[in-house]
N, C-alpha and C. Protein backbone atom coordinates (compact mmCIF):
# COMPACT_ATOMS: atom_id res chain seq x y z
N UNK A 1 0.84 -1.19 0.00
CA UNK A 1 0.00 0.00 0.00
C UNK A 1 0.88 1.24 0.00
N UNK A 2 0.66 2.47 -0.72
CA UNK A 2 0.88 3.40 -0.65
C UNK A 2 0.18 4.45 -0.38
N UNK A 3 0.57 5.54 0.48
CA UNK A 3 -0.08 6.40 0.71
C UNK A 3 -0.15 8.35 -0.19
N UNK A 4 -1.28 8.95 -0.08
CA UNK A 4 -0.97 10.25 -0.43
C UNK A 4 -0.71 11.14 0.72
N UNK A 5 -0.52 12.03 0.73
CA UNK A 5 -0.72 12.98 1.84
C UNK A 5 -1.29 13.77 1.76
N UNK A 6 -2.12 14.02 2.21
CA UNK A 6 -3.20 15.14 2.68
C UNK A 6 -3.40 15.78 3.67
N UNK A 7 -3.31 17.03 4.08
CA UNK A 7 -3.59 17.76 5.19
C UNK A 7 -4.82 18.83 5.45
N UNK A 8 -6.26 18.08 5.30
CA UNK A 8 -7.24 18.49 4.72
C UNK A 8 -8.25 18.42 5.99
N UNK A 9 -8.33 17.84 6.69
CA UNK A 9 -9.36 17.69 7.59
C UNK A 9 -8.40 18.11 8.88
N UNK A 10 -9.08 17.57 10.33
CA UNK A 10 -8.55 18.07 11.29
C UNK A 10 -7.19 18.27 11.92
N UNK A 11 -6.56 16.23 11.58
CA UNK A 11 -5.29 15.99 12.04
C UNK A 11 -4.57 15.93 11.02
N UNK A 12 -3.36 15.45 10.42
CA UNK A 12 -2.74 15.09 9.70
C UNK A 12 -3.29 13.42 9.02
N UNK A 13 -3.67 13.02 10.14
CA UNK A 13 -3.73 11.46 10.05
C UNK A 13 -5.49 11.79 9.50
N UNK A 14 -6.03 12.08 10.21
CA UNK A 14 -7.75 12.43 8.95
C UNK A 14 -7.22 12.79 7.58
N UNK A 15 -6.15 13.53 7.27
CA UNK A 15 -6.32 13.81 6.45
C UNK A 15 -5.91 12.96 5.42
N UNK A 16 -5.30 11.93 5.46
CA UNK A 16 -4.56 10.79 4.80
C UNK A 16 -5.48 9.67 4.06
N UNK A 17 -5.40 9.50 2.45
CA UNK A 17 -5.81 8.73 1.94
C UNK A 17 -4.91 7.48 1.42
N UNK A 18 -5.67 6.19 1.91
CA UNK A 18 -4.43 5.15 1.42
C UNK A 18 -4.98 4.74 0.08
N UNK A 19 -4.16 4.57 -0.98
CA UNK A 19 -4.17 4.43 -2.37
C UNK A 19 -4.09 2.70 -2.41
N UNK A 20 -4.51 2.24 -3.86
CA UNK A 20 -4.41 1.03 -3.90
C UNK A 20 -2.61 0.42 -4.33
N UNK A 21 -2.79 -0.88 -4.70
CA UNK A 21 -1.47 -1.31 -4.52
C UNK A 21 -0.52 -1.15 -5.87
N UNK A 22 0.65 -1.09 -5.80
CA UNK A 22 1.73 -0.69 -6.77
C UNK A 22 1.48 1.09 -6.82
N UNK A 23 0.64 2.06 -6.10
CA UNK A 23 0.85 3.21 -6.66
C UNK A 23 1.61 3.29 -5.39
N UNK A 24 3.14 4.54 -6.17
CA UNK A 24 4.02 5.14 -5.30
C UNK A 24 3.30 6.73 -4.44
N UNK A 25 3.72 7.16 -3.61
CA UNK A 25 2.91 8.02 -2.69
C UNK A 25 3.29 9.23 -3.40
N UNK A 26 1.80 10.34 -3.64
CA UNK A 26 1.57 11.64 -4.35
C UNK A 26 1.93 12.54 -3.20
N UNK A 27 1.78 13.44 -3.10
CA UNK A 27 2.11 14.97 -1.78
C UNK A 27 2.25 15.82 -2.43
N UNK A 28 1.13 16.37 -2.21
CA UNK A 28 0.82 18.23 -2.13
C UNK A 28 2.05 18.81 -2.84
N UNK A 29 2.44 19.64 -4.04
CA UNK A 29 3.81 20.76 -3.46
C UNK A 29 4.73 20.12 -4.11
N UNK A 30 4.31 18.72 -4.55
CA UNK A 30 5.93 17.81 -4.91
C UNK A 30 5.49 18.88 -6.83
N UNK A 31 7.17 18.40 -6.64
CA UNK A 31 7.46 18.51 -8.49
C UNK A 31 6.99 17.52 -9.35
N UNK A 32 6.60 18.07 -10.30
CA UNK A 32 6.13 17.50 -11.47
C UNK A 32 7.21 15.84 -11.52
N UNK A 33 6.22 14.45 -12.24
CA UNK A 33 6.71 13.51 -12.13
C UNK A 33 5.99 12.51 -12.90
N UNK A 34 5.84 12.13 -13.74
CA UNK A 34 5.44 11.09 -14.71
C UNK A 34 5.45 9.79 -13.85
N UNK A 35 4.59 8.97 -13.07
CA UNK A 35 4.67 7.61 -13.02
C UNK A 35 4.25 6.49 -14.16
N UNK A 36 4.51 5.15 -13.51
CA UNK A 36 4.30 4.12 -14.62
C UNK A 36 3.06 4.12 -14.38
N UNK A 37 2.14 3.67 -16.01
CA UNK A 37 0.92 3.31 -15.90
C UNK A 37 0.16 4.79 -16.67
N UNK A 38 0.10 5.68 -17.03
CA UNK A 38 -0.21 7.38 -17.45
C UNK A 38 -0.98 6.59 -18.40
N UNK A 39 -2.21 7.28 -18.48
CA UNK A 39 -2.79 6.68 -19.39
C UNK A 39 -2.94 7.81 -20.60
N UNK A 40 -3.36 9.01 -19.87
CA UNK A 40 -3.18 10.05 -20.57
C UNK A 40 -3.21 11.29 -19.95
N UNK A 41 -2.79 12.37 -20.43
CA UNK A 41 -2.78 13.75 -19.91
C UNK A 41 -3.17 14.88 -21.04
N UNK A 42 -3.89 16.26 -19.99
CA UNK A 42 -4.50 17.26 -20.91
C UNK A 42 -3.57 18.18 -20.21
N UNK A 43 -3.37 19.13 -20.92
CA UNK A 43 -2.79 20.46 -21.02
C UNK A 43 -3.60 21.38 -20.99
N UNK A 44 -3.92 22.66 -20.00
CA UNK A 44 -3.99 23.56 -20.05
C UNK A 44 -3.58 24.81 -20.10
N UNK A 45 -2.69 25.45 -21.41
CA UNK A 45 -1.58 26.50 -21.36
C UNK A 45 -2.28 27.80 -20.55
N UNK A 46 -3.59 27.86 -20.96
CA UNK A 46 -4.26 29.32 -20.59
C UNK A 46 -4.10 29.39 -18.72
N UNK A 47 -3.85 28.56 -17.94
CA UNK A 47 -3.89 28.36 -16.78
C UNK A 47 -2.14 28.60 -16.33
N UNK A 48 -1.26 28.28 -16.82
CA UNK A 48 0.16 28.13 -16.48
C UNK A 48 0.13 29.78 -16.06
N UNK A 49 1.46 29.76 -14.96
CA UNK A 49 2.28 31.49 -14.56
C UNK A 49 1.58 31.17 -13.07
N UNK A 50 1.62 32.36 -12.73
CA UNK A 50 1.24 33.26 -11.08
C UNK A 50 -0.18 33.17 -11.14
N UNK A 51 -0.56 33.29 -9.68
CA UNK A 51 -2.31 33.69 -9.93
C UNK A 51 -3.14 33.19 -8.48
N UNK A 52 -4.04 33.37 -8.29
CA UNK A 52 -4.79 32.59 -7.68
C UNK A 52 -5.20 30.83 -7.90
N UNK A 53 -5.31 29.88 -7.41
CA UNK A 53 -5.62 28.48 -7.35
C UNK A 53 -6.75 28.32 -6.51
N UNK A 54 -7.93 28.41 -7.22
CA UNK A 54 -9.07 28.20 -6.62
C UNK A 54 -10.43 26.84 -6.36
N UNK A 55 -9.46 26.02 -7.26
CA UNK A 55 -9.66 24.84 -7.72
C UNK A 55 -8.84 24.04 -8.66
N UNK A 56 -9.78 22.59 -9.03
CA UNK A 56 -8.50 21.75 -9.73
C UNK A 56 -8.48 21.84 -11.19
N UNK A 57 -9.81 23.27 -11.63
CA UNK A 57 -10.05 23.49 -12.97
C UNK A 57 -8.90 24.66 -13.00
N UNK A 58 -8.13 25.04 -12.45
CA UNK A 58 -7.26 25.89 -12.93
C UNK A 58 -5.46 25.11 -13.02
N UNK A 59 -5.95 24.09 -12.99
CA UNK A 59 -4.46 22.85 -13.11
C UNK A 59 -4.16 23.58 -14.62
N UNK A 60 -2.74 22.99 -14.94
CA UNK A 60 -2.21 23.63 -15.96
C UNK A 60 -1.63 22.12 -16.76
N UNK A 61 -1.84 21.13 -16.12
CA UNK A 61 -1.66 19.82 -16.80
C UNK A 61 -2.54 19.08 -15.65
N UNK A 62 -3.00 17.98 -16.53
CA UNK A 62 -3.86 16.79 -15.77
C UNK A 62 -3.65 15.44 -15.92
N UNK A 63 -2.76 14.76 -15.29
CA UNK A 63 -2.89 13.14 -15.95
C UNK A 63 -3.72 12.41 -15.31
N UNK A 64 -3.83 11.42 -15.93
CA UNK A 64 -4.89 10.28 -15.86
C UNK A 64 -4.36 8.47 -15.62
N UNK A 65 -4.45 8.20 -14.27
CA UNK A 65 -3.85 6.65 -14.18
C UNK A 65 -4.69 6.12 -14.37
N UNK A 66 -4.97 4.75 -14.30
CA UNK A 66 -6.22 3.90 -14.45
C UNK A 66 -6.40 4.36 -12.58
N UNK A 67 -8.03 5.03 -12.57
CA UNK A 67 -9.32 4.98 -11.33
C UNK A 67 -7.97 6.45 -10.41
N UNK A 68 -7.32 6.92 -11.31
CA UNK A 68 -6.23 7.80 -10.21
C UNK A 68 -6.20 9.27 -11.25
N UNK A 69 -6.58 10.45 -10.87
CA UNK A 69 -6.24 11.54 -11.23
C UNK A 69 -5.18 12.39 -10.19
N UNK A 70 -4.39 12.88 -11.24
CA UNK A 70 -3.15 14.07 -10.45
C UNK A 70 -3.42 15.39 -11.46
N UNK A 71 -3.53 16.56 -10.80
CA UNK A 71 -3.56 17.93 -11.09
C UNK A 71 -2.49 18.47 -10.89
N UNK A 72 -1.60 19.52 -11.71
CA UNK A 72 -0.47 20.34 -11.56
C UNK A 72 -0.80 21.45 -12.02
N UNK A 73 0.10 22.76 -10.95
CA UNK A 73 0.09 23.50 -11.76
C UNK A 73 1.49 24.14 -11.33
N UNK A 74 1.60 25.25 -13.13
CA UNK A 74 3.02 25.74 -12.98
C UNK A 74 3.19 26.89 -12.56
N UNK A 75 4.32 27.45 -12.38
CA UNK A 75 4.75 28.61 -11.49
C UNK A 75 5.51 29.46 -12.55
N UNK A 76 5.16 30.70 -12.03
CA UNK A 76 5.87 31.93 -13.60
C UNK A 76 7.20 31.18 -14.25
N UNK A 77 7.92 30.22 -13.53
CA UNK A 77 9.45 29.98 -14.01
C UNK A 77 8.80 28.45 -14.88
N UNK A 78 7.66 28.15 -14.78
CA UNK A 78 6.82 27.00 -16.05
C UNK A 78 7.11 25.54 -15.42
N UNK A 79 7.79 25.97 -13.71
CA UNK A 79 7.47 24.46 -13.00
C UNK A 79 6.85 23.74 -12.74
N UNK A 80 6.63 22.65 -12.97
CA UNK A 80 4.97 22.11 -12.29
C UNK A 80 4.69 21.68 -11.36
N UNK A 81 4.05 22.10 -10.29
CA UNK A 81 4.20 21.57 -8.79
C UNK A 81 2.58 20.89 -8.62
N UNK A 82 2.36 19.89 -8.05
CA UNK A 82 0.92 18.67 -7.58
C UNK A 82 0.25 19.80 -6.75
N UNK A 83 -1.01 20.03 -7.08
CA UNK A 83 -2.01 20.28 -6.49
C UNK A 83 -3.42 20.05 -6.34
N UNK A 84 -3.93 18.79 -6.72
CA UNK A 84 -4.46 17.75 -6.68
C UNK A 84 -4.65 16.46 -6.72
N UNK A 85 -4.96 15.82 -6.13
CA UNK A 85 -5.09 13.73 -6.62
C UNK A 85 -6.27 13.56 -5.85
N UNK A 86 -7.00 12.58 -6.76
CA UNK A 86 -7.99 12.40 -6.87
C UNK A 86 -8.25 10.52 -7.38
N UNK A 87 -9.08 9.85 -6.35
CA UNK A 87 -8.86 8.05 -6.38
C UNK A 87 -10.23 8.09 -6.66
N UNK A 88 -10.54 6.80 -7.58
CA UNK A 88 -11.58 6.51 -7.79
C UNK A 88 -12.03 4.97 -7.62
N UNK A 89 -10.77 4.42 -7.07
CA UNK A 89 -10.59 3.06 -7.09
C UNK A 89 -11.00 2.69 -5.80
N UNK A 90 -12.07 1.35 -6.30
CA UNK A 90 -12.81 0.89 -5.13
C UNK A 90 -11.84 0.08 -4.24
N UNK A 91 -12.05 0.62 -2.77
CA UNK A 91 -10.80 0.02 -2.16
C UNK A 91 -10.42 0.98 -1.40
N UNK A 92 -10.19 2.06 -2.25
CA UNK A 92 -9.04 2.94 -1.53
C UNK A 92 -10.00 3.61 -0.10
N UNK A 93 -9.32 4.17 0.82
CA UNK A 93 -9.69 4.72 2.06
C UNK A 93 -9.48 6.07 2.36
N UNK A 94 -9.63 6.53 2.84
CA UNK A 94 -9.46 7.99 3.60
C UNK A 94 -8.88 7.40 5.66
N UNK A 95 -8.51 8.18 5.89
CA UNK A 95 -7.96 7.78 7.18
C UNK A 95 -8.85 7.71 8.11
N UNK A 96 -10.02 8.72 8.17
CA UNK A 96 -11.12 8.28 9.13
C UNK A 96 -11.82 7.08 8.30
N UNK A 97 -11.09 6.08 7.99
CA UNK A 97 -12.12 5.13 7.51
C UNK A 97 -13.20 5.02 6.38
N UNK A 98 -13.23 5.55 5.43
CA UNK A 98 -14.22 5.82 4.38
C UNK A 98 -13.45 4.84 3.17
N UNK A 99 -14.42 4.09 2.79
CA UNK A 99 -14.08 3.37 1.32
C UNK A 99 -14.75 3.85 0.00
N UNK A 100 -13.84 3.75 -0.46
CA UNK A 100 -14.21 4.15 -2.35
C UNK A 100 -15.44 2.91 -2.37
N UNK A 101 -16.46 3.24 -2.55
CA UNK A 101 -17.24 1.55 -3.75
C UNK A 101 -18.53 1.15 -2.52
N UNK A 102 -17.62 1.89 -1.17
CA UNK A 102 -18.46 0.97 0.11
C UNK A 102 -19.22 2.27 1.11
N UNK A 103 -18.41 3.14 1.50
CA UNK A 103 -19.12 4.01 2.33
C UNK A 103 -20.37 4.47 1.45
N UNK A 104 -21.21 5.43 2.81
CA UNK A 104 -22.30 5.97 2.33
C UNK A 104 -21.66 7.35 2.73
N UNK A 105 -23.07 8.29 1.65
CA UNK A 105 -22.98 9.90 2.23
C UNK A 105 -23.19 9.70 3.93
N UNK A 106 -24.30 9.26 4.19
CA UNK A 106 -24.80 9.51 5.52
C UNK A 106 -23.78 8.85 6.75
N UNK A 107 -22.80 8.03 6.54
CA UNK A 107 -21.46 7.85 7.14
C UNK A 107 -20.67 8.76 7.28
N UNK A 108 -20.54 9.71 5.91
CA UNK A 108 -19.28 10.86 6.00
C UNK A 108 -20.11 11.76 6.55
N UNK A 109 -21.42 12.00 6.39
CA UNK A 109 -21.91 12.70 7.13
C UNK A 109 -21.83 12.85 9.05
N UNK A 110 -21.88 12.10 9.59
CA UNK A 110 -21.62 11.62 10.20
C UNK A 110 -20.35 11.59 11.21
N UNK A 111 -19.63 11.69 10.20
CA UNK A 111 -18.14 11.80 10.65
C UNK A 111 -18.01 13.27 10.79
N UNK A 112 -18.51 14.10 10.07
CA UNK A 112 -18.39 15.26 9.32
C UNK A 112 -19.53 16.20 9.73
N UNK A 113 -20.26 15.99 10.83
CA UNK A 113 -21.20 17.03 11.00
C UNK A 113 -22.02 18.69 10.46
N UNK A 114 -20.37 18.72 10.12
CA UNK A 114 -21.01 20.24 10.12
C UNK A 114 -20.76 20.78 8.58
N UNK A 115 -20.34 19.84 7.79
CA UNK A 115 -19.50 19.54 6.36
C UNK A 115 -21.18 19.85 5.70
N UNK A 116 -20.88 20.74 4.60
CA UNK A 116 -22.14 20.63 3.80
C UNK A 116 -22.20 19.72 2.81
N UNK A 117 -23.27 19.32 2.34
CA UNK A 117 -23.36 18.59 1.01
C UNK A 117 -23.39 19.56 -0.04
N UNK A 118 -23.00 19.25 -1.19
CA UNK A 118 -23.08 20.15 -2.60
C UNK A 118 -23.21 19.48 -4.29
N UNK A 119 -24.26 20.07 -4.96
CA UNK A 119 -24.50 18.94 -6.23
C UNK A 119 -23.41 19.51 -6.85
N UNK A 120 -22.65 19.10 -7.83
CA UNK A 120 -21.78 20.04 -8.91
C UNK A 120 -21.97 18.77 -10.00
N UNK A 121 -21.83 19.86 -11.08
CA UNK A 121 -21.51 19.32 -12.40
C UNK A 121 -20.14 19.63 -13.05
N UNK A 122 -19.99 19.24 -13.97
CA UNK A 122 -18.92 19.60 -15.07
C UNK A 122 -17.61 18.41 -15.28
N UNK A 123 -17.27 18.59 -16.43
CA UNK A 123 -15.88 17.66 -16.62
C UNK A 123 -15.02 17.07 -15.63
N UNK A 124 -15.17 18.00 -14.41
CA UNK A 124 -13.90 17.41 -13.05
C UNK A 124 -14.38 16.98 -12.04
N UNK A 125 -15.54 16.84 -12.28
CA UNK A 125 -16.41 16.55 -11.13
C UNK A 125 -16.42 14.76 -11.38
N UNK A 126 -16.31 14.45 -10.09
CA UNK A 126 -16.36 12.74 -9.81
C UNK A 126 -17.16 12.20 -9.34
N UNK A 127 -18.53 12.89 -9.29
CA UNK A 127 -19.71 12.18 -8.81
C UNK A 127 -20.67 13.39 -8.77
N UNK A 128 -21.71 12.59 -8.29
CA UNK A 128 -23.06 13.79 -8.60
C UNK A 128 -23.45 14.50 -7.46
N UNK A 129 -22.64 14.02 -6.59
CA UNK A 129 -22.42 15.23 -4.74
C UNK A 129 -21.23 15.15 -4.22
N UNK A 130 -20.91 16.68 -3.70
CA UNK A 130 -19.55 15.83 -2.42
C UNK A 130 -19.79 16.83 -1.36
N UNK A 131 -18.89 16.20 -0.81
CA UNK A 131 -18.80 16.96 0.43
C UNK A 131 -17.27 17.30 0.82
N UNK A 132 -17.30 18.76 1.76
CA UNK A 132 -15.97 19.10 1.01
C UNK A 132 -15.42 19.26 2.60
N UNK A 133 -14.51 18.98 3.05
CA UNK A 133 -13.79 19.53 4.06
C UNK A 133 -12.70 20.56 3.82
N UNK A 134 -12.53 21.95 4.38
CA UNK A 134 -11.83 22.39 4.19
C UNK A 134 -10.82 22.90 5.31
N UNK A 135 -9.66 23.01 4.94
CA UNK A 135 -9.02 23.68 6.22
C UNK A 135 -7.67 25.05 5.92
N UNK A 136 -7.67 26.34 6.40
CA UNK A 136 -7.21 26.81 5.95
C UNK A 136 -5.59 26.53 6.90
N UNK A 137 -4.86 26.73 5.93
CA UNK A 137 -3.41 26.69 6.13
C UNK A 137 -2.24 27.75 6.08
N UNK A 138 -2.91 28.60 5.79
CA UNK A 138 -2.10 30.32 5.67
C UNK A 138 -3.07 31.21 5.36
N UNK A 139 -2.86 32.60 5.82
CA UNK A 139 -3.54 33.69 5.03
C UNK A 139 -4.05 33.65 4.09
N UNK A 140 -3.93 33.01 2.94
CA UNK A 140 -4.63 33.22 1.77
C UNK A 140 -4.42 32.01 1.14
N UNK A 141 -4.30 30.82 1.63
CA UNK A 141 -4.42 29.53 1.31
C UNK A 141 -4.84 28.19 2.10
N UNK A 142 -5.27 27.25 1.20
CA UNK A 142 -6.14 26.24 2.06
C UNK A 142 -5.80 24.84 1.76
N UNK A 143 -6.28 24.04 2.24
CA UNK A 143 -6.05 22.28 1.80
C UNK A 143 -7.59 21.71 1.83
N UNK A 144 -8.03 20.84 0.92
CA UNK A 144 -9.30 20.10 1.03
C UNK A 144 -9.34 19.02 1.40
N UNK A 145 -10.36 18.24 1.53
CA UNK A 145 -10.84 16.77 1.08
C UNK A 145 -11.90 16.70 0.74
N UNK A 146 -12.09 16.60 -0.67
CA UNK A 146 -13.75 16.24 -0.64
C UNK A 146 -13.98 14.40 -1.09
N UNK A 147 -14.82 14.27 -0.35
CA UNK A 147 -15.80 13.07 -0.48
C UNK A 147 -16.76 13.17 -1.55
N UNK A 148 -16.78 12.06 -2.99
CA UNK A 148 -17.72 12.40 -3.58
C UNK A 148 -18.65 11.40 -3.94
N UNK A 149 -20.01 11.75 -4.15
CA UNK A 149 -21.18 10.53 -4.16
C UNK A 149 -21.78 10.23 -5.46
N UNK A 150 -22.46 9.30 -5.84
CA UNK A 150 -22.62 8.78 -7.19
C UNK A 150 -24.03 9.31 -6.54
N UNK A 151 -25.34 9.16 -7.42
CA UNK A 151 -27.18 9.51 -7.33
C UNK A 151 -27.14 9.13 -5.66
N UNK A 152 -26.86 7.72 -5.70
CA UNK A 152 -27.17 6.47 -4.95
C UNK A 152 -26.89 6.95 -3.19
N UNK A 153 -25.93 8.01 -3.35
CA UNK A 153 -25.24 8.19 -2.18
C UNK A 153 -24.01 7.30 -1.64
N UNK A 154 -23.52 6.39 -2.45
CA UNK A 154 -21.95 5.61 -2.44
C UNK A 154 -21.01 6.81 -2.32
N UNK A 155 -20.00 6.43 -1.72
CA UNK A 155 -19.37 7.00 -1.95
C UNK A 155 -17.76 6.84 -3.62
N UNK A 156 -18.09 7.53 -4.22
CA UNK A 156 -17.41 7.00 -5.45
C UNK A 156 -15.73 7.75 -5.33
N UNK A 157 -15.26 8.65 -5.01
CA UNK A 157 -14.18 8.80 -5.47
C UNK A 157 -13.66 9.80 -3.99
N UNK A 158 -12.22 10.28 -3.74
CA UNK A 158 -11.87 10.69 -2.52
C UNK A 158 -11.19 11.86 -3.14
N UNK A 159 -10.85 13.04 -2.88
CA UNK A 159 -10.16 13.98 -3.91
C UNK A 159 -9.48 14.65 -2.77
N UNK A 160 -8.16 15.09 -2.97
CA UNK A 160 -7.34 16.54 -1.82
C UNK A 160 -6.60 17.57 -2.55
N UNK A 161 -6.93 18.64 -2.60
CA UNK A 161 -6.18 19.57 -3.26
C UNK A 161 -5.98 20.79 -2.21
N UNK A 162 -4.55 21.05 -2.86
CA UNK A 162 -3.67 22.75 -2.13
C UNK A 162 -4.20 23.80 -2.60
N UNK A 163 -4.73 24.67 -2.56
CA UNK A 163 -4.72 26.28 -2.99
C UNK A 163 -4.59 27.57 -2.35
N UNK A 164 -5.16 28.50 -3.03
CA UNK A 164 -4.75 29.31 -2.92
C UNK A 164 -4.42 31.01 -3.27
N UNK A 165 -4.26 32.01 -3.02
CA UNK A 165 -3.62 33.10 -3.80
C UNK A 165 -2.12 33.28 -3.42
């Protein structure tokens, strides 16, 4: 097993999602890095340089593992630093215990009291609700976790991203 790191919910250790097996461990902040297995990646030039990071639609590259998304984005000097991953693979966990394929909303709810629910649509979206934990980490930047749900209320996919201005 490998792990990501996340510092999204209360502790360090909430915030930790364990990934399924053969993937090497993602973290927030790391440099750009091609693993084995890429199935494919999109480019977004209009997003690259300085700026605000307000989400994982402003990534400036996106690859795609099999059931595993990673978001980057680059910095005025065109580096690419991780600021999202995102599991879709049934199996995987979150550290308070939540499974890809097996938990319910009303579990993370649960865990999560005061966490709102939210419908979203669009291309980056991994299910048809989530729920988002947020925690801020500096003046003008934050860390997530969102939990996201298929109609059914499963829980389908686990997502953590850095941002920011």
């Amino acid at each position: 097993m490998s792990l990501v790191l996340l510092v999204a919910a209360g502790s360090a250790a909430a915030g930790t999602v364990t990934i399924g097996n053969g993937l090497p461990p993602w973290k927030l902040g790391q440099r750009y890095v091609v693993r084995p297995g890429l199935v494919r990646s999109e480019r977004f030039p209009a997003n690259a340089g300085p700026g605000c990071v307000p989400a994982v639609g402003s990534a400036s590259r996106i690859d795609y593992y099999r059931g595993l998304r990673v978001a980057w984005r680059s910095n005025n000097r065109g580096r690419l630093y991780l600021i999202d991953v995102a599991t879709s693979r049934a199996g995987d966990r979150s550290a308070d215990g939540l499974v890809v394929g097996v938990s319910t909303r009303g579990a993370v709810q649960q865990r999560h009291p005061v966490a709102r629910l939210s419908y979203t649509r669009g291309p980056l979206a991994l299910g048809a609700a989530s729920i988002t934990i947020l925690r801020r980490t500096g003046k003008e930047t934050f860390d997530t976790l969102v939990y996201w749900f298929d109609a059914q209320g499963t829980l389908t996919a686990l997502e953590t991203f850095a941002g920011g201005c």
